[in-house]
C-alpha atoms as a PDB file:
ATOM      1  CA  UNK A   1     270.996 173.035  11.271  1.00  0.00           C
ATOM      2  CA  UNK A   2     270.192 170.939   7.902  1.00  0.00           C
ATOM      3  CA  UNK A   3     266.641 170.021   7.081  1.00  0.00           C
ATOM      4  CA  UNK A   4     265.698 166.645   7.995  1.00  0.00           C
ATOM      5  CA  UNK A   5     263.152 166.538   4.912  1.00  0.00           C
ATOM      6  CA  UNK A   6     263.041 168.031   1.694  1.00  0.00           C
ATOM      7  CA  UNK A   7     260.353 167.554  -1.393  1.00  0.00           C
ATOM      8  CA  UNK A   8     262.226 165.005  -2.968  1.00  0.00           C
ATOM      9  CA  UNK A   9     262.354 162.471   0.206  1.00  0.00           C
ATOM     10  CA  UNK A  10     258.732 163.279   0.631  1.00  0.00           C
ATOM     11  CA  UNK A  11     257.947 162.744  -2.844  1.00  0.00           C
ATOM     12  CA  UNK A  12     259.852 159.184  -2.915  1.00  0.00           C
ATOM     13  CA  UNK A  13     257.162 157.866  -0.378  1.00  0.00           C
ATOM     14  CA  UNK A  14     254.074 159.840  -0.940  1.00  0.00           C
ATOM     15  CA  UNK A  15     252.767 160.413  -4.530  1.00  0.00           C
ATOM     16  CA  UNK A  16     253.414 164.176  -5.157  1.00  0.00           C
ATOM     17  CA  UNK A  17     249.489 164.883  -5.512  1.00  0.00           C
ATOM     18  CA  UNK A  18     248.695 163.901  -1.812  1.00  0.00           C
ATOM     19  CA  UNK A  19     251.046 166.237  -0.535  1.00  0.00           C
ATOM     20  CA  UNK A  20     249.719 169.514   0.209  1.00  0.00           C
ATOM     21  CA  UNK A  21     251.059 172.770  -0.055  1.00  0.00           C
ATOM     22  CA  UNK A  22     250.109 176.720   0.921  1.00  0.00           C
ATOM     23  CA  UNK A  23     250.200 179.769  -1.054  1.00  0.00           C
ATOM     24  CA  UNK A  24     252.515 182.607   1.451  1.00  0.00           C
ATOM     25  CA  UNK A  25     249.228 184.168   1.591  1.00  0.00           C
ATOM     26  CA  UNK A  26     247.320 182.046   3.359  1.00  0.00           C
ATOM     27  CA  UNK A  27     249.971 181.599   5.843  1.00  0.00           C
ATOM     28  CA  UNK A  28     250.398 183.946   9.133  1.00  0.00           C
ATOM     29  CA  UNK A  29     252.785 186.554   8.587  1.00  0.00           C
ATOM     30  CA  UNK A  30     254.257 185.775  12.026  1.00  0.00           C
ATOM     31  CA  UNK A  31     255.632 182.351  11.022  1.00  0.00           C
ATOM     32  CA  UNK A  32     258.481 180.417  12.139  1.00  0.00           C
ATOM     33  CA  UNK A  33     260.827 180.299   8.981  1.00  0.00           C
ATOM     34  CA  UNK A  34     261.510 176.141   8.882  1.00  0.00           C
ATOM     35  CA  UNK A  35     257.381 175.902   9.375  1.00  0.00           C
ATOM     36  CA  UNK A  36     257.079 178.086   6.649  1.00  0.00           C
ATOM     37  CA  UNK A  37     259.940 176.112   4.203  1.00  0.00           C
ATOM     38  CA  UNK A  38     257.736 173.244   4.894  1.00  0.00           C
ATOM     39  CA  UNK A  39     253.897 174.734   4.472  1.00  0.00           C
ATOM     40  CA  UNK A  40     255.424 176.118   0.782  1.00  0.00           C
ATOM     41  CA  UNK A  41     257.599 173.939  -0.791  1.00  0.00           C
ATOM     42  CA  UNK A  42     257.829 170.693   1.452  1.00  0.00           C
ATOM     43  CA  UNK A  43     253.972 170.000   1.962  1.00  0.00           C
ATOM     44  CA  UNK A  44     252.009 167.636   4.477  1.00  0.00           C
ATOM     45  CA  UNK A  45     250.886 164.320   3.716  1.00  0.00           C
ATOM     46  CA  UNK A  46     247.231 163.991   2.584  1.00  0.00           C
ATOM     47  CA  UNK A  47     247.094 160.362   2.644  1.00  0.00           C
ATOM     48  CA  UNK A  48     243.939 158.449   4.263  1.00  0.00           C
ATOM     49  CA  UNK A  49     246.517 155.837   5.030  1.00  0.00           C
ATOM     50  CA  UNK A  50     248.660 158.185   6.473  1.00  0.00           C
ATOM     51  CA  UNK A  51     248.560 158.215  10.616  1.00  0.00           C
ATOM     52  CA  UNK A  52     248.153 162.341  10.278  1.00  0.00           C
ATOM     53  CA  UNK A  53     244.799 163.541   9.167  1.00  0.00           C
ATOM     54  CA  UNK A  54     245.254 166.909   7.769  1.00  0.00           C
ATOM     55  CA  UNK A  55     242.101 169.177   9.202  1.00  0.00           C
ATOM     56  CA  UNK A  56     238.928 168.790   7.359  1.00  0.00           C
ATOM     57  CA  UNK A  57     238.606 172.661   7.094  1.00  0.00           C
ATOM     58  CA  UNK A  58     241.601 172.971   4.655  1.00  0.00           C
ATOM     59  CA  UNK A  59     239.539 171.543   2.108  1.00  0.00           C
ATOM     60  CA  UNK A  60     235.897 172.780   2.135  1.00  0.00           C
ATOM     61  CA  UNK A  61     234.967 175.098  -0.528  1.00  0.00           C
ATOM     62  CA  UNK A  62     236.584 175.868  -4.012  1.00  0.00           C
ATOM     63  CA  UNK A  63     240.366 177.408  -3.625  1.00  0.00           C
ATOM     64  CA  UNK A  64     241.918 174.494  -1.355  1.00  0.00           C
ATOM     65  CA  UNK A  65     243.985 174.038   0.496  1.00  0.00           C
ATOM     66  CA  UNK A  66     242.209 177.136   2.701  1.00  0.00           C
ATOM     67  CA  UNK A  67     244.150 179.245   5.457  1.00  0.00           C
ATOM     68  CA  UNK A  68     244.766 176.994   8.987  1.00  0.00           C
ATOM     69  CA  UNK A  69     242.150 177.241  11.452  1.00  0.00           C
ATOM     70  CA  UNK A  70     243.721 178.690  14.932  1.00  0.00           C
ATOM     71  CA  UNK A  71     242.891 176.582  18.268  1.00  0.00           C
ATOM     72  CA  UNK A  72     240.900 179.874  19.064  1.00  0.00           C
ATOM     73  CA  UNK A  73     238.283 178.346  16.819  1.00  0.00           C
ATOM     74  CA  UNK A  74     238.191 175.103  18.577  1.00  0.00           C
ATOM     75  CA  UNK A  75     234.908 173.751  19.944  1.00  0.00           C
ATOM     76  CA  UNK A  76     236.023 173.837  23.505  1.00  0.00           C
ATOM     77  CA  UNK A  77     238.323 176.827  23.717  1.00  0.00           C
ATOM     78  CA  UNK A  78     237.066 177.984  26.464  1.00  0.00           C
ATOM     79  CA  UNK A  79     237.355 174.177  28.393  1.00  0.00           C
ATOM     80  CA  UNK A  80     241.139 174.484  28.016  1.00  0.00           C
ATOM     81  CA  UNK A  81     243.231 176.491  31.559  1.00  0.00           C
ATOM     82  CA  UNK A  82     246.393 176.987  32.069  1.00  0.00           C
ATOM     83  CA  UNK A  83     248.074 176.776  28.510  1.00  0.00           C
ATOM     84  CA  UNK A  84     250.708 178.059  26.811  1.00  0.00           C
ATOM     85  CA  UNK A  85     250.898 182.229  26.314  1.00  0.00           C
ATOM     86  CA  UNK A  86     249.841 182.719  22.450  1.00  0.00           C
ATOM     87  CA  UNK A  87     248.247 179.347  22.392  1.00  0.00           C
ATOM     88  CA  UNK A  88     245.112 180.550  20.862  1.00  0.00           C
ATOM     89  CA  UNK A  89     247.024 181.424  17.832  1.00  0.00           C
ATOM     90  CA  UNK A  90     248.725 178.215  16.879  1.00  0.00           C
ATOM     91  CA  UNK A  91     247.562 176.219  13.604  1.00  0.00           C
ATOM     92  CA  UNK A  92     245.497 173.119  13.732  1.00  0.00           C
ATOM     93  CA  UNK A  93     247.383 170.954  11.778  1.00  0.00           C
ATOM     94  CA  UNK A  94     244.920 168.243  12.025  1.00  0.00           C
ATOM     95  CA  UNK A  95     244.696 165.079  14.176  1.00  0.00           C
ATOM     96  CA  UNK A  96     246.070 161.892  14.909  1.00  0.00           C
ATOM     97  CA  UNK A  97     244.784 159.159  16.803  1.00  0.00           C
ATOM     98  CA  UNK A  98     241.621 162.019  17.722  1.00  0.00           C
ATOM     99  CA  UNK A  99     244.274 164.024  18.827  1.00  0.00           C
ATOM    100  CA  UNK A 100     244.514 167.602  17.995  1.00  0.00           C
ATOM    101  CA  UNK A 101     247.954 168.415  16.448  1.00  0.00           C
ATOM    102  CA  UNK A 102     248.946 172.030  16.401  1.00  0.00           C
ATOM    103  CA  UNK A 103     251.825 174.341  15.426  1.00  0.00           C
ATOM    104  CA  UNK A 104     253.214 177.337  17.294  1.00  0.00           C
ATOM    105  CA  UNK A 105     253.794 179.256  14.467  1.00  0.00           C
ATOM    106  CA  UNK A 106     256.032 181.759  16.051  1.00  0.00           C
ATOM    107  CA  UNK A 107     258.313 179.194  17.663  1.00  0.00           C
ATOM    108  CA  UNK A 108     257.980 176.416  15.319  1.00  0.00           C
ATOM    109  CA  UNK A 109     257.031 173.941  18.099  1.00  0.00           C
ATOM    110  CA  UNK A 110     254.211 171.336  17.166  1.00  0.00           C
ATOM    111  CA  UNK A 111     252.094 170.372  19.847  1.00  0.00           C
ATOM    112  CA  UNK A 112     248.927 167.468  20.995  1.00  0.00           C
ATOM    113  CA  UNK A 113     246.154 168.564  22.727  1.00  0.00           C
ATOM    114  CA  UNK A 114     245.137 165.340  23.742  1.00  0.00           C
ATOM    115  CA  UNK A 115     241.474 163.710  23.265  1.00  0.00           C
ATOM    116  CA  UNK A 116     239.108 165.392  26.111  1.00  0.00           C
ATOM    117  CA  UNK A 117     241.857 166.515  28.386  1.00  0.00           C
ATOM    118  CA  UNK A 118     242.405 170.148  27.251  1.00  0.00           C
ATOM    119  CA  UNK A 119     245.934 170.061  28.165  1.00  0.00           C
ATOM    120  CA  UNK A 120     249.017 170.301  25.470  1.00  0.00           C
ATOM    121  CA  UNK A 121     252.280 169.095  25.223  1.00  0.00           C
ATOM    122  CA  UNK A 122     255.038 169.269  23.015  1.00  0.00           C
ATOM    123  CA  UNK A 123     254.625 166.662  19.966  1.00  0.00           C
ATOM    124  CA  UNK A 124     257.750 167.905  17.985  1.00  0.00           C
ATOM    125  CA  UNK A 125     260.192 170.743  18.439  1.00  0.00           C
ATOM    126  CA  UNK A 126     259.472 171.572  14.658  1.00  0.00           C
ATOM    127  CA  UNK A 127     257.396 171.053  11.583  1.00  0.00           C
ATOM    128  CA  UNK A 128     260.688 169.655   9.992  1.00  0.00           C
ATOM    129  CA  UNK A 129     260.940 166.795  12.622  1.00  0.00           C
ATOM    130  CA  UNK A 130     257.419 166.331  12.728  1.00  0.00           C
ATOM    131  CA  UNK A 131     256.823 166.145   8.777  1.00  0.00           C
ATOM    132  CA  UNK A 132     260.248 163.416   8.726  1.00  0.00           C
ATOM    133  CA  UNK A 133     258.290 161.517  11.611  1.00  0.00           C
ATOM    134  CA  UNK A 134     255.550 160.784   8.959  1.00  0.00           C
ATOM    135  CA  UNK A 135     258.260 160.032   6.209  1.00  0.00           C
ATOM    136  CA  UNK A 136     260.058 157.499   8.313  1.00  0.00           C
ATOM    137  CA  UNK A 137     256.891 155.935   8.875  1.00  0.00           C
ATOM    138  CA  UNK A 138     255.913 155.317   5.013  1.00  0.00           C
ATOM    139  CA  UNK A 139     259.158 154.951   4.331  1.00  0.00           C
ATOM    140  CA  UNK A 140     258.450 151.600   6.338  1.00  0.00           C
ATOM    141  CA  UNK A 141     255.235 150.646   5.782  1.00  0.00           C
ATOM    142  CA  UNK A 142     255.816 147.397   3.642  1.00  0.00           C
ATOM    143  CA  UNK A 143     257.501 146.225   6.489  1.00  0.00           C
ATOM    144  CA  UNK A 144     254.374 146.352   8.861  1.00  0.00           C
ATOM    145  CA  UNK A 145     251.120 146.972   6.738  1.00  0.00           C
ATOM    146  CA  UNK A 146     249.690 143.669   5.122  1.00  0.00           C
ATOM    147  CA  UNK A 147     247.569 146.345   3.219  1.00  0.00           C
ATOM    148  CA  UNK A 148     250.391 146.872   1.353  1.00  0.00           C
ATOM    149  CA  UNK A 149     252.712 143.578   1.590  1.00  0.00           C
ATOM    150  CA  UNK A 150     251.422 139.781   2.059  1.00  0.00           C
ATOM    151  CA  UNK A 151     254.277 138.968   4.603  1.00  0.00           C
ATOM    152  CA  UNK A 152     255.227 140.691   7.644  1.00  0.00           C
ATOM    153  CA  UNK A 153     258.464 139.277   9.078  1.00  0.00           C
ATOM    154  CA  UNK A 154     259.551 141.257  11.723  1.00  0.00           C
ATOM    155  CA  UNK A 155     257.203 144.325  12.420  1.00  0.00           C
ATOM    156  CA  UNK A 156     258.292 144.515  16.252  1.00  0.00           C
ATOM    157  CA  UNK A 157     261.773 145.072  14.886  1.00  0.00           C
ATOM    158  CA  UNK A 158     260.324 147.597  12.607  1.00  0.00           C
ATOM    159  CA  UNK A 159     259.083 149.775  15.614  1.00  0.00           C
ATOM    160  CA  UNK A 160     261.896 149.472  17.576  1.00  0.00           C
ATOM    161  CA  UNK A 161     264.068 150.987  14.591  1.00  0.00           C
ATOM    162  CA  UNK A 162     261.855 153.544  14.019  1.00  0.00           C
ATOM    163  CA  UNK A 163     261.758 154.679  17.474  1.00  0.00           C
ATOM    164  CA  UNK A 164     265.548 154.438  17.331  1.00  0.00           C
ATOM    165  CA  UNK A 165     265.949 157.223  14.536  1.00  0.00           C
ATOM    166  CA  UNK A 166     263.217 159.551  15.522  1.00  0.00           C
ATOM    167  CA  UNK A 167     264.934 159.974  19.116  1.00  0.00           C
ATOM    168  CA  UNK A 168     268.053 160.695  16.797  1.00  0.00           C
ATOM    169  CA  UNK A 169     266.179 163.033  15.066  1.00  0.00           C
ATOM    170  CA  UNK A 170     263.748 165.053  17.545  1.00  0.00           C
ATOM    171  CA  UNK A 171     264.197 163.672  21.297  1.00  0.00           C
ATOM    172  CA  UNK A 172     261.440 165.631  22.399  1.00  0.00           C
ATOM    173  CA  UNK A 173     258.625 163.440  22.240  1.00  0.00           C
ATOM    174  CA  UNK A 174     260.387 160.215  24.215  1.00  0.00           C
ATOM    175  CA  UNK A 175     262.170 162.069  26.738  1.00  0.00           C
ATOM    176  CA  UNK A 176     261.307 160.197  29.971  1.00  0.00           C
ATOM    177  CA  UNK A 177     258.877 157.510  28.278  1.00  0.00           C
ATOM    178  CA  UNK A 178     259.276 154.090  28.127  1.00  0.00           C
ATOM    179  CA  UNK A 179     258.003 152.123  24.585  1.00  0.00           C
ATOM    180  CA  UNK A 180     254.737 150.137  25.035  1.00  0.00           C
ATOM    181  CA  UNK A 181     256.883 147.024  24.498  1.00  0.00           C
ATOM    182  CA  UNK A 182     258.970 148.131  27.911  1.00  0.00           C
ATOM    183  CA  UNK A 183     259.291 145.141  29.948  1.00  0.00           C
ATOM    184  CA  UNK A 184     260.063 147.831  32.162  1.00  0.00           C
ATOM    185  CA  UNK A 185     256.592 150.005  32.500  1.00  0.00           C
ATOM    186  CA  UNK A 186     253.232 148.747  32.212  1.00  0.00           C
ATOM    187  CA  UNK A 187     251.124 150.838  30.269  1.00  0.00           C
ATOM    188  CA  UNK A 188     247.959 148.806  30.450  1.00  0.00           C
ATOM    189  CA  UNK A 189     248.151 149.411  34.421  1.00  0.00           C
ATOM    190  CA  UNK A 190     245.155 151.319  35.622  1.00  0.00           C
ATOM    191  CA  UNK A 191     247.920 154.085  36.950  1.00  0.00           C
ATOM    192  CA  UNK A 192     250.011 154.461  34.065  1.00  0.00           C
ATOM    193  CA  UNK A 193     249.428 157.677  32.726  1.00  0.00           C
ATOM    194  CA  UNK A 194     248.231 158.412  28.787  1.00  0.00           C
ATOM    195  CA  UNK A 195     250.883 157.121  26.012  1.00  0.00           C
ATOM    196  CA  UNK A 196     252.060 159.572  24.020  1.00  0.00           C
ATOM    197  CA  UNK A 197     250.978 160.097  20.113  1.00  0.00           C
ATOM    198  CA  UNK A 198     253.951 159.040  19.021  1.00  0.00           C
ATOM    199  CA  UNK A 199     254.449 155.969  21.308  1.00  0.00           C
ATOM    200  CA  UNK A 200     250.833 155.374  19.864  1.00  0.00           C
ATOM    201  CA  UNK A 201     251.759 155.568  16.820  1.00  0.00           C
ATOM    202  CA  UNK A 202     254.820 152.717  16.823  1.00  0.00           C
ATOM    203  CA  UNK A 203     252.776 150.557  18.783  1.00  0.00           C
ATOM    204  CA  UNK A 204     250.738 149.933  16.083  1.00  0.00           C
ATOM    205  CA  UNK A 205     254.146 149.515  13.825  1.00  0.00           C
ATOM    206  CA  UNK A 206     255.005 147.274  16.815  1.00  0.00           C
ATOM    207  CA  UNK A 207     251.510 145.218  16.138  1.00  0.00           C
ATOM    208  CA  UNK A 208     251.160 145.593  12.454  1.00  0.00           C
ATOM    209  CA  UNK A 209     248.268 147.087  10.983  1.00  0.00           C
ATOM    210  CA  UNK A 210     246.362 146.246   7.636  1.00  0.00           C
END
């Protein structure tokens, strides 16, 4: 299958400087081969407007970006049961919305570990997917950030778009979830269970930020 994203799509929204890059050699040698066209050549938005925040560890010390941290280093490893097999070896990525984003990097699946319930579940079924995500989403962002434009004339439409094109893209992270605009699903009910990053994500698009 094609690449959703390449360098040049990247670097038509994000300024080539605050896109990050590895050396091979810092990367696993176990790697998923699309994660690894990505982590060389592609890169990941370092952007502090950017929903993704790339892990601070990847940039203490001299020779940056450093090697990823594993989820084996995470605070509270030992707090997390029942998870994937190999799941102490996947990458942290970073976090978005506090929420730990990490990459199988045999498989090439990206996963959340939600905010203090040390559970995962799938948040992409690849860096490629994932890494378009965050395109689509500057790609847009005159068209719901007043930090960036003074008028905002449809930013519900926005969303809705968006979430239109990422299903196209990578199902995985809607299957079975309503918007938070459904008329049909309360999420603000005290039963409804935790929204998912992404449908975090566009309901901010939804409510326009800035």
């Amino acid at each position: 299958m094609s690449p959703l994203v390449d360098r040049a799509m990247m670097e038509s929204v994000f300024p080539p400087e605050k896109l990050e890059t590895w050396e091979d050699g810092k990367l696993p040698a176990r790697l998923h081969e699309s994660a690894r066209t990505i982590l060389t050549g592609v890169g990941l938005p370092h952007d502090r407007s950017s929903f993704l925040q790339l892990d601070g560890w990847l940039f203490e010390g001299n020779d940056t970006p450093n090697r990823f941290r594993t989820c084996s280093e995470l605070d509270y490893f030992t707090r997390y049961k029942s998870m994937p097999e190999g799941w102490e070896s996947w990458l942290i990525i970073g976090e978005m919305f506090y929420d730990v984003v990490a990459l199988d990097a045999v498989h090439g699946t990206v996963y959340c570990l939600p905010d203090g319930e040390y559970r995962a579940h799938p948040l992409n079924q690849s860096l490629d997917s994932f890494v378009y995500f965050t395109y689509l989403l500057e790609l847009e962002r005159p068209h719901y950030d007043f930090t960036v434009s003074d008028e905002i004339p449809d930013s519900e439409g926005v969303a809705v778009s968006l979430r239109e094109r990422m299903i196209q893209a990578d199902p995985v992270p809607f299957e079975g979830v309503e918007p938070a605009w459904s008329d049909e699903f309360d999420w603000e009910d005290d039963d409804a269970p935790r929204m998912p990053t992404w449908d975090v994500v566009l309901s901010n698009v939804y409510e326009s930020i800035g």
